[in-house]
Protein backbone atom coordinates (compact mmCIF):
# COMPACT_ATOMS: atom_id res chain seq x y z
CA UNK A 1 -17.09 -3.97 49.50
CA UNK A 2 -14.53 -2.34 51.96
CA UNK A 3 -15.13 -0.98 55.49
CA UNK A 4 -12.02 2.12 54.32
CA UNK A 5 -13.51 5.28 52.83
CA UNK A 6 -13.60 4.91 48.85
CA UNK A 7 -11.43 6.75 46.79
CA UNK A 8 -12.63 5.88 43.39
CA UNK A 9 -15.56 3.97 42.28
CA UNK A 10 -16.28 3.43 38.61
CA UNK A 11 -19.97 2.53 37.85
CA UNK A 12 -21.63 1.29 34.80
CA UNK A 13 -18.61 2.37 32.36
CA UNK A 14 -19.27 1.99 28.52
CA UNK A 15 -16.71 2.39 25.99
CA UNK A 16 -16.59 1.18 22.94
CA UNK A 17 -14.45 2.33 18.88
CA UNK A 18 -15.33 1.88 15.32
CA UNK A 19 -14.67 -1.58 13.99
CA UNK A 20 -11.19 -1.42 12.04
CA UNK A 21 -12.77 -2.96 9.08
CA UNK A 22 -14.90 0.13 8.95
CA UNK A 23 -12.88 2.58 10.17
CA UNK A 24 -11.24 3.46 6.96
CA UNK A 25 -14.61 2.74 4.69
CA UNK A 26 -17.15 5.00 6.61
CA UNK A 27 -18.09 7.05 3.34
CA UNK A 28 -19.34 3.51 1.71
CA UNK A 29 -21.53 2.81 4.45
CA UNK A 30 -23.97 4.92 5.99
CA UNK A 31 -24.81 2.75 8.82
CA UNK A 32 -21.03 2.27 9.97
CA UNK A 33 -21.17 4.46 12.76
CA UNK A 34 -24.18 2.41 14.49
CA UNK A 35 -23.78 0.23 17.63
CA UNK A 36 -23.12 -2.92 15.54
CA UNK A 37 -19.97 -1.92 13.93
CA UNK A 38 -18.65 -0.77 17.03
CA UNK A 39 -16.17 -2.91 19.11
CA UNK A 40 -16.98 -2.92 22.88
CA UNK A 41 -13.84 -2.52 24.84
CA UNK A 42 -15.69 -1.89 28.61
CA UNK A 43 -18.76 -2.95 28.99
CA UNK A 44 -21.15 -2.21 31.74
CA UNK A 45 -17.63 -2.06 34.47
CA UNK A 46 -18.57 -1.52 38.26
CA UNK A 47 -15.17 -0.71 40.47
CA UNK A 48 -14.69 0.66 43.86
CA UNK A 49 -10.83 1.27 45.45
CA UNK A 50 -10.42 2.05 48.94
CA UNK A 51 -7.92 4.21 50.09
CA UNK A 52 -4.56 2.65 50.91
CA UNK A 53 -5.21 -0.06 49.10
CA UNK A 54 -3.43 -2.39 46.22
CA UNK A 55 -6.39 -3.56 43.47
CA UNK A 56 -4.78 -5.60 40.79
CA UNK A 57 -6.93 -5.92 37.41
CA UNK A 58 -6.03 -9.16 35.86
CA UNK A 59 -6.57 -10.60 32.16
CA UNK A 60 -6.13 -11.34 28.70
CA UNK A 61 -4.04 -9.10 26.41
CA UNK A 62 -7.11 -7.23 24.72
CA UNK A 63 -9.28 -7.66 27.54
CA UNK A 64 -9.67 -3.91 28.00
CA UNK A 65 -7.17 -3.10 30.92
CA UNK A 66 -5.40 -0.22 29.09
CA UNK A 67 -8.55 1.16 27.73
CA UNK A 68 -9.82 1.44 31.34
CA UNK A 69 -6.43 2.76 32.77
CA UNK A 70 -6.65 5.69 29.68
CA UNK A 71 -10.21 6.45 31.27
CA UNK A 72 -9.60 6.87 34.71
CA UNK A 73 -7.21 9.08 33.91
CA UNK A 74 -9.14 11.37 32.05
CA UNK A 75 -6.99 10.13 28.70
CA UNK A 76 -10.04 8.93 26.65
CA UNK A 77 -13.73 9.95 27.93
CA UNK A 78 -16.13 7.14 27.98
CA UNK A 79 -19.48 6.46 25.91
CA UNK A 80 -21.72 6.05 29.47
CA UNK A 81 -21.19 5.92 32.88
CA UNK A 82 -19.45 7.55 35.40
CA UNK A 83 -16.03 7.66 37.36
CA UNK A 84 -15.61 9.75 40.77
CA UNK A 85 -13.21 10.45 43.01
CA UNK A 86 -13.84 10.69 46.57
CA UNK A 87 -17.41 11.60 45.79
CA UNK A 88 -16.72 13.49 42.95
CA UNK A 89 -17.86 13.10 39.39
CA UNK A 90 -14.12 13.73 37.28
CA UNK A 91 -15.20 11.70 34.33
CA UNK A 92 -16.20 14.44 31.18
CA UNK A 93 -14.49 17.34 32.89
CA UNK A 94 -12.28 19.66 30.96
CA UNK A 95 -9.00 19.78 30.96
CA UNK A 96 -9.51 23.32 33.04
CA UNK A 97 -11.52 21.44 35.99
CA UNK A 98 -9.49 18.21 35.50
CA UNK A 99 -6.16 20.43 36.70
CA UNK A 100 -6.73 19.18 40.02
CA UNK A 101 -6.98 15.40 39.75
CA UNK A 102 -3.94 14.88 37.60
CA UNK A 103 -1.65 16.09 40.35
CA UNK A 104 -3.90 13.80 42.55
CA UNK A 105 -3.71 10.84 40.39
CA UNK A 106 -0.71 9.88 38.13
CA UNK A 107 0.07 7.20 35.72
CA UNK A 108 2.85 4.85 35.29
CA UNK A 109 3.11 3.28 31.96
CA UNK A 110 3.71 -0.39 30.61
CA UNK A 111 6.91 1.16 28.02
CA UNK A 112 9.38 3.16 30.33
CA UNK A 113 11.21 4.54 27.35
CA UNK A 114 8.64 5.56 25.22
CA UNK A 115 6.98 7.03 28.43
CA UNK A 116 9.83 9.23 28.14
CA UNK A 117 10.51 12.41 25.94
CA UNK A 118 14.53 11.52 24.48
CA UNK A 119 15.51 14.74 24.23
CA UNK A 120 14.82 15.23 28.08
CA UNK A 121 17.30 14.87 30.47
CA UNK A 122 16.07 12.73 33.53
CA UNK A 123 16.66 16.15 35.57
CA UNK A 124 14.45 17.74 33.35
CA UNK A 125 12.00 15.15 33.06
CA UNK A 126 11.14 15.49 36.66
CA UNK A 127 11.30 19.05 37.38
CA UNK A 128 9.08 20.27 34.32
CA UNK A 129 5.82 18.22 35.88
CA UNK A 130 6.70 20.22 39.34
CA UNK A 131 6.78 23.73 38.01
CA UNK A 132 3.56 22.92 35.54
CA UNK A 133 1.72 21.96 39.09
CA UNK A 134 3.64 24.82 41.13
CA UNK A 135 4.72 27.35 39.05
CA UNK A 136 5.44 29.80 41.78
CA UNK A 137 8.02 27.36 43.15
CA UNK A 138 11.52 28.24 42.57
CA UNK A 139 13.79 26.72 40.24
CA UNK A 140 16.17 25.59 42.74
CA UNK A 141 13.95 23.96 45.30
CA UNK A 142 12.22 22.23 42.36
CA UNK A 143 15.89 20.40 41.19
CA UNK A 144 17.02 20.10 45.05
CA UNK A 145 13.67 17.98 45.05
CA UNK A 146 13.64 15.87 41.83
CA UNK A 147 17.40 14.92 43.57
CA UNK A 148 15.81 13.57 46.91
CA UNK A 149 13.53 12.14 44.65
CA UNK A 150 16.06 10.32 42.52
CA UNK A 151 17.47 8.94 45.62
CA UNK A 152 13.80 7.82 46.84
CA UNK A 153 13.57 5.43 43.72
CA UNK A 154 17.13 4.24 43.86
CA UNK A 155 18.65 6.11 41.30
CA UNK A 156 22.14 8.03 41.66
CA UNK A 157 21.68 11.85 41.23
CA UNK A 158 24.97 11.14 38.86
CA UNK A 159 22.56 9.95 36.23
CA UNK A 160 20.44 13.10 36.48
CA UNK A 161 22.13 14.56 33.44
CA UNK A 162 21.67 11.41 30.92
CA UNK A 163 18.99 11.04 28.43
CA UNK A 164 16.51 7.84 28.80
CA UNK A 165 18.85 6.08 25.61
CA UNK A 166 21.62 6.30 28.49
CA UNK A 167 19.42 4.34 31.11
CA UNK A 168 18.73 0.59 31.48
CA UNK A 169 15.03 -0.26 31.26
CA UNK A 170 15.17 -0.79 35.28
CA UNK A 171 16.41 2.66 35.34
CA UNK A 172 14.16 3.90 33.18
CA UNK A 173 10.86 2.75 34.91
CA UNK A 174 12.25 3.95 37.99
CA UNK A 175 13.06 7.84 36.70
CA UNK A 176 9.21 6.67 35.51
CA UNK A 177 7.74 6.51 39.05
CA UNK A 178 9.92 9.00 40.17
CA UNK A 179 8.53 11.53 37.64
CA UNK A 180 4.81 10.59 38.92
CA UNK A 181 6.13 11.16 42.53
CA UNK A 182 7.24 14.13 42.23
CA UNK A 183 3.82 16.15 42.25
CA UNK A 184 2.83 13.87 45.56
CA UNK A 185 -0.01 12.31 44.41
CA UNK A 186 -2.22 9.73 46.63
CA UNK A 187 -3.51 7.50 43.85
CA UNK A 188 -1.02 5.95 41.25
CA UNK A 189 -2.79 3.74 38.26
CA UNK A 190 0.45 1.59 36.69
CA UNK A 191 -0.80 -0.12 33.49
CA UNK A 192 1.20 -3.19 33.21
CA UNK A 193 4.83 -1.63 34.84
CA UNK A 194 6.71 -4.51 34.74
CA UNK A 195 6.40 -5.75 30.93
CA UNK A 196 9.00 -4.48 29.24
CA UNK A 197 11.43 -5.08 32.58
CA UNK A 198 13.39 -8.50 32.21
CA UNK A 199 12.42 -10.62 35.02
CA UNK A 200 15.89 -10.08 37.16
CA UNK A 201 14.75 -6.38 37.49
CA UNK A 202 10.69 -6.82 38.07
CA UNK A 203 11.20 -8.11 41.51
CA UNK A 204 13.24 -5.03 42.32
CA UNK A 205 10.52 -2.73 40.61
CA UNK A 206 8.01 -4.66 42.54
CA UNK A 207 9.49 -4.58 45.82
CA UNK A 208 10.09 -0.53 45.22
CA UNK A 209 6.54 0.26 44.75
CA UNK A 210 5.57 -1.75 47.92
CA UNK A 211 8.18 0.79 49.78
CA UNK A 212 7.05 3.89 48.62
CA UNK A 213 3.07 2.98 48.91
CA UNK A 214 4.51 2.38 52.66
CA UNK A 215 6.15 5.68 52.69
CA UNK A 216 3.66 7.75 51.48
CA UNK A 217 0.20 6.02 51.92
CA UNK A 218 -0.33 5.58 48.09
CA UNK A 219 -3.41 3.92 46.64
CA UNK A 220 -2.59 1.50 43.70
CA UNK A 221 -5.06 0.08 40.77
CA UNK A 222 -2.21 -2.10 38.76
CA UNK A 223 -3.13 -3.66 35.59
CA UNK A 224 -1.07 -7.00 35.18
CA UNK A 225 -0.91 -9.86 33.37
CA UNK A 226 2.02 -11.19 35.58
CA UNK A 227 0.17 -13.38 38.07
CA UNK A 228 3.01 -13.78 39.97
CA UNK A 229 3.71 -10.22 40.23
CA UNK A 230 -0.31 -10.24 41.35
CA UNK A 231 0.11 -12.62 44.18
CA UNK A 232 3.41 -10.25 45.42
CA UNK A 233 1.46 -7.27 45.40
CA UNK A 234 -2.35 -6.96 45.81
CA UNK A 235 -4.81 -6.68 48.57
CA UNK A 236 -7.59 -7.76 46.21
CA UNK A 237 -7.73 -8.90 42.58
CA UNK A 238 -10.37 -8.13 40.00
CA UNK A 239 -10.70 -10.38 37.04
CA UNK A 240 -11.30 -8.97 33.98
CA UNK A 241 -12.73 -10.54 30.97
CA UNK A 242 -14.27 -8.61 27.28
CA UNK A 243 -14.34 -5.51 29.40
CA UNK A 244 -16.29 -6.73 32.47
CA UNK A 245 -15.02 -7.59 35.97
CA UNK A 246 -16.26 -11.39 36.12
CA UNK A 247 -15.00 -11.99 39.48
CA UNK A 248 -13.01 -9.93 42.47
CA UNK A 249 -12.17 -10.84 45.25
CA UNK A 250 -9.33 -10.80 47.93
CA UNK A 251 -6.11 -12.25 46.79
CA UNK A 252 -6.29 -15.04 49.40
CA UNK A 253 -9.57 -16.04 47.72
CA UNK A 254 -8.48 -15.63 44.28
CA UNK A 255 -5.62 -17.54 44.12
CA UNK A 256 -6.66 -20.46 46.69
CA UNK A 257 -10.33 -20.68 45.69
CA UNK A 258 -11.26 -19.41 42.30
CA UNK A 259 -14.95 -19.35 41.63
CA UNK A 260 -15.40 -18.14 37.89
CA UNK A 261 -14.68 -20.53 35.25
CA UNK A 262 -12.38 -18.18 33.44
CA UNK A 263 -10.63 -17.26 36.68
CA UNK A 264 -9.88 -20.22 37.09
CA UNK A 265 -8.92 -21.04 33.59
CA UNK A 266 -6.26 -18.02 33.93
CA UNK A 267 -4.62 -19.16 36.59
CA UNK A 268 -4.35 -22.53 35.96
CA UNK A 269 -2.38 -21.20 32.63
CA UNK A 270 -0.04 -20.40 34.73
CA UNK A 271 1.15 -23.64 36.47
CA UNK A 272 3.98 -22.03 38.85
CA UNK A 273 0.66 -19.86 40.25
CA UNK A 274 -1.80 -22.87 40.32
CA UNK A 275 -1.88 -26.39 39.99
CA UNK A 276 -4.79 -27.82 38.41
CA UNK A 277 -6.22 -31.40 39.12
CA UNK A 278 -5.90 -34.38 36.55
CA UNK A 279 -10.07 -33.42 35.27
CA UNK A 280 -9.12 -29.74 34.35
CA UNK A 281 -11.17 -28.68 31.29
CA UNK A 282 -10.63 -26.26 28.70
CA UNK A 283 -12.23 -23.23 27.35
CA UNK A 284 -13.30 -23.95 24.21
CA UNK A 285 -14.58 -21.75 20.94
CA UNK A 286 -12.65 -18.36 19.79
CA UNK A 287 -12.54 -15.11 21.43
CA UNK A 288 -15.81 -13.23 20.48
CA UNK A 289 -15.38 -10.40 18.40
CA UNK A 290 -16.59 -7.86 21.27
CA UNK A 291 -18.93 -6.15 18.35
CA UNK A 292 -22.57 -6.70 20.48
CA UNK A 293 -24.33 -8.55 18.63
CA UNK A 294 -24.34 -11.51 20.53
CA UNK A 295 -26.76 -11.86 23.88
CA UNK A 296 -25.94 -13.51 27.50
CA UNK A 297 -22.49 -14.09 28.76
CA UNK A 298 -19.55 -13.12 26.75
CA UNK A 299 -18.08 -16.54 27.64
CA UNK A 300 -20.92 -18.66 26.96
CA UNK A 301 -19.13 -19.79 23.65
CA UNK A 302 -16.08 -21.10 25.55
CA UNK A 303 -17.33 -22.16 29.07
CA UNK A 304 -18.10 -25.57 29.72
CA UNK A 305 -20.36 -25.51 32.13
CA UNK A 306 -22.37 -23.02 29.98
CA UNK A 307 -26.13 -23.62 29.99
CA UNK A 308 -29.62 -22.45 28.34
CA UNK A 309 -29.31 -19.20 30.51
CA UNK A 310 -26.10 -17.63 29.62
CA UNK A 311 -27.11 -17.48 25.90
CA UNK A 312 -29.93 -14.72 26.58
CA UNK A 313 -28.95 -13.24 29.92
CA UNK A 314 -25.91 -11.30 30.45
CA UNK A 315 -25.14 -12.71 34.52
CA UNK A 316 -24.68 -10.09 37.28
CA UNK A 317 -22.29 -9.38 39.82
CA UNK A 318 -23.56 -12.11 43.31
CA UNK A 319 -21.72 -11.83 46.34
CA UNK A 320 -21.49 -15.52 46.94
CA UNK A 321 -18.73 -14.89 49.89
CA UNK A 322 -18.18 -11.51 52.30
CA UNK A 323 -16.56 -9.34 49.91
CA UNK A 324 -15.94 -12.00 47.06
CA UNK A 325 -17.76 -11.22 44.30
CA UNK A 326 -18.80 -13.86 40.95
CA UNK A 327 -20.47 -12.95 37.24
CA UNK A 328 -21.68 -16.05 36.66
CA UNK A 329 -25.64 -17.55 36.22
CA UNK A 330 -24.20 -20.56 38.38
CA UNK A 331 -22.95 -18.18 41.45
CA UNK A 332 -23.47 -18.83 44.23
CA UNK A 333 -23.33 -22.90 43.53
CA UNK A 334 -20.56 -23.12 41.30
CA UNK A 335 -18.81 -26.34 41.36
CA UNK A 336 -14.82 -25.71 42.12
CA UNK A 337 -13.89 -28.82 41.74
CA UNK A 338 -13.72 -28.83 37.77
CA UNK A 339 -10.93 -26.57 37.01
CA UNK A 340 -10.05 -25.38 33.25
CA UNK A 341 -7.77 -23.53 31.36
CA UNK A 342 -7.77 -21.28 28.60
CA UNK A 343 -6.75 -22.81 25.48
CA UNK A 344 -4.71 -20.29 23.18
CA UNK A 345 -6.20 -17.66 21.01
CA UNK A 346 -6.42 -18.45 17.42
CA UNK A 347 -4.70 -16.29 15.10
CA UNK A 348 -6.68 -13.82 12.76
């Protein structure tokens, strides 16, 4: 899918957690723990990220992006499936073998204060993930460091002693990637980075990570809802939907020329992204449930261009374009000229 080396690739990834209905009643039924009363949250994922590169994972709220950000780094361990880095098989280690990869890979997440510990100092917030990784380094060198740092990520050394209460929420995410930095790692996964910002201080955010990847040939796999953030930032653009990737692509090809019906409905919900035509259609039906009991495509109930097929056969990933990639029984003869759009998710 990319002529650069791979650094990750993620293949047939399962995960899936007891239904919250049964959570809490397990002892009344025997059968709770069974594959029926279990909510899928990936299903069957394939991903590969090349080195140096920007791969945005777009969706729905629910649609599993923070799940799969928890298991590619090591967080949560999933049901099948594997995830390796650089050839290597780092899904199921232990935390002893693991030691390696998470000064490799680190994590920026969506809250920047609750990312935080608050009774931290920012100074001490980035030196203790140094000495963990280097404990022979000296005290001294590690602060002189988390300083340079500080000023990497645009944030006066003045504010070193201050607590994360004492920060804006700009300031905060940026002591956030600073933190991650500061063990010079080559792959950073950022699960949803700008959501808590307000919107005067996303571009700013935004425009930071592009500098450092720049600076210090960083690999990115952001998980976004922010399409417009999306369209800034990535080399390509996944599209995730009920925990599968229903369509990736470049981000030229994404945002001009959509293939899959719900890529297509997602951007055209956002109107400053996309501009659907007068005969735009809507996806209709609820979300399912994710518990698998139901066969063929997860958006057969919604899709209007649905057919006998997608009830029984769950559709696989076509290459309809180079490197453009489509989930759907219609691929590679979809018909783009019928756009839709999602209509909004019921309440419980």
């Amino acid at each position: 899918m990319s002529s650069t080396p791979a650094l990750l690739e993620i293949s047939n990834l399962h995960k899936s957690y007891q239904a919250p209905n049964q959570a809490h009643h397990w002892w009344r039924n025997p059968l709770s723990t069974s594959d029926a009363n279990r909510i899928q949250a990936i299903n069957g994922l394939n991903l590969c990220i090349s080195i140096g590169e920007t791969l945005c994972v777009v969706g729905e709220s629910g649609c599993g992006k923070s799940t799969l950000a928890s298991l590619v780094m090591g967080l949560e361990q999933p049901d099948q499936g594997h995830i390796s880095y650089q050839g290597k098989t780092i899904s199921g280690l232990k935390h002893k073998h693991r030691q390696e990869y998470r000064q490799r890979m680190q994590m920026v997440f969506q809250d920047p204060y609750t990312a935080l510990n608050p009774r931290l100092t920012v100074l001490h917030a980035l030196v203790e993930p140094l000495l963990y990784h280097q404990p022979q380094l000296n005290r001294q060198n590690a602060i002189d460091q988390a300083m340079a740092q500080l000023l990497e990520v645009g944030i006066d050394p003045a504010l070193a002693q201050r607590f994360p209460h004492q920060l804006s929420g700009g300031q905060r995410q940026r002591v956030n990637i600073a933190r991650a930095l500061m063990v010079q790692p080559e792959f950073i996964v950022a699960d949803e980075p700008l959501s808590a910002l307000d919107v005067s201080i996303q571009a700013q955010i935004l425009n930071l990570l592009a500098e450092l990847q720049q600076q210090q040939q960083l690999t990115y796999l952001i998980f976004s809802h922010n399409l417009a953030a999306v369209e800034h930032m990535a080399d390509r653009v996944a599209v995730m939907y009920e925990g599968q990737i229903c369509e990736i692509a470049s981000r030229e090809q994404i945002f001009n020329q959509p293939q899959h019906p719900y890529t297509q409905a997602l951007l055209a919900a956002s109107p400053q992204i996309y501009t659907a035509p007068n005969n735009r259609q809507k996806l209709v039906g609820d979300v399912p449930n994710r518990i698998p009991t139901q066969q063929g495509c997860s958006l057969q109930d919604r899709c209007p261009k649905a057919f006998e097929t997608c009830r029984h056969q769950t559709p696989k990933a076509k290459e309809i374009k180079p490197k453009h990639w489509v989930a759907c029984h219609l691929a590679p003869n979809l018909i783009t000229q019928t756009q839709v759009i999602l209509e909004p998710r019921k309440l419980p």
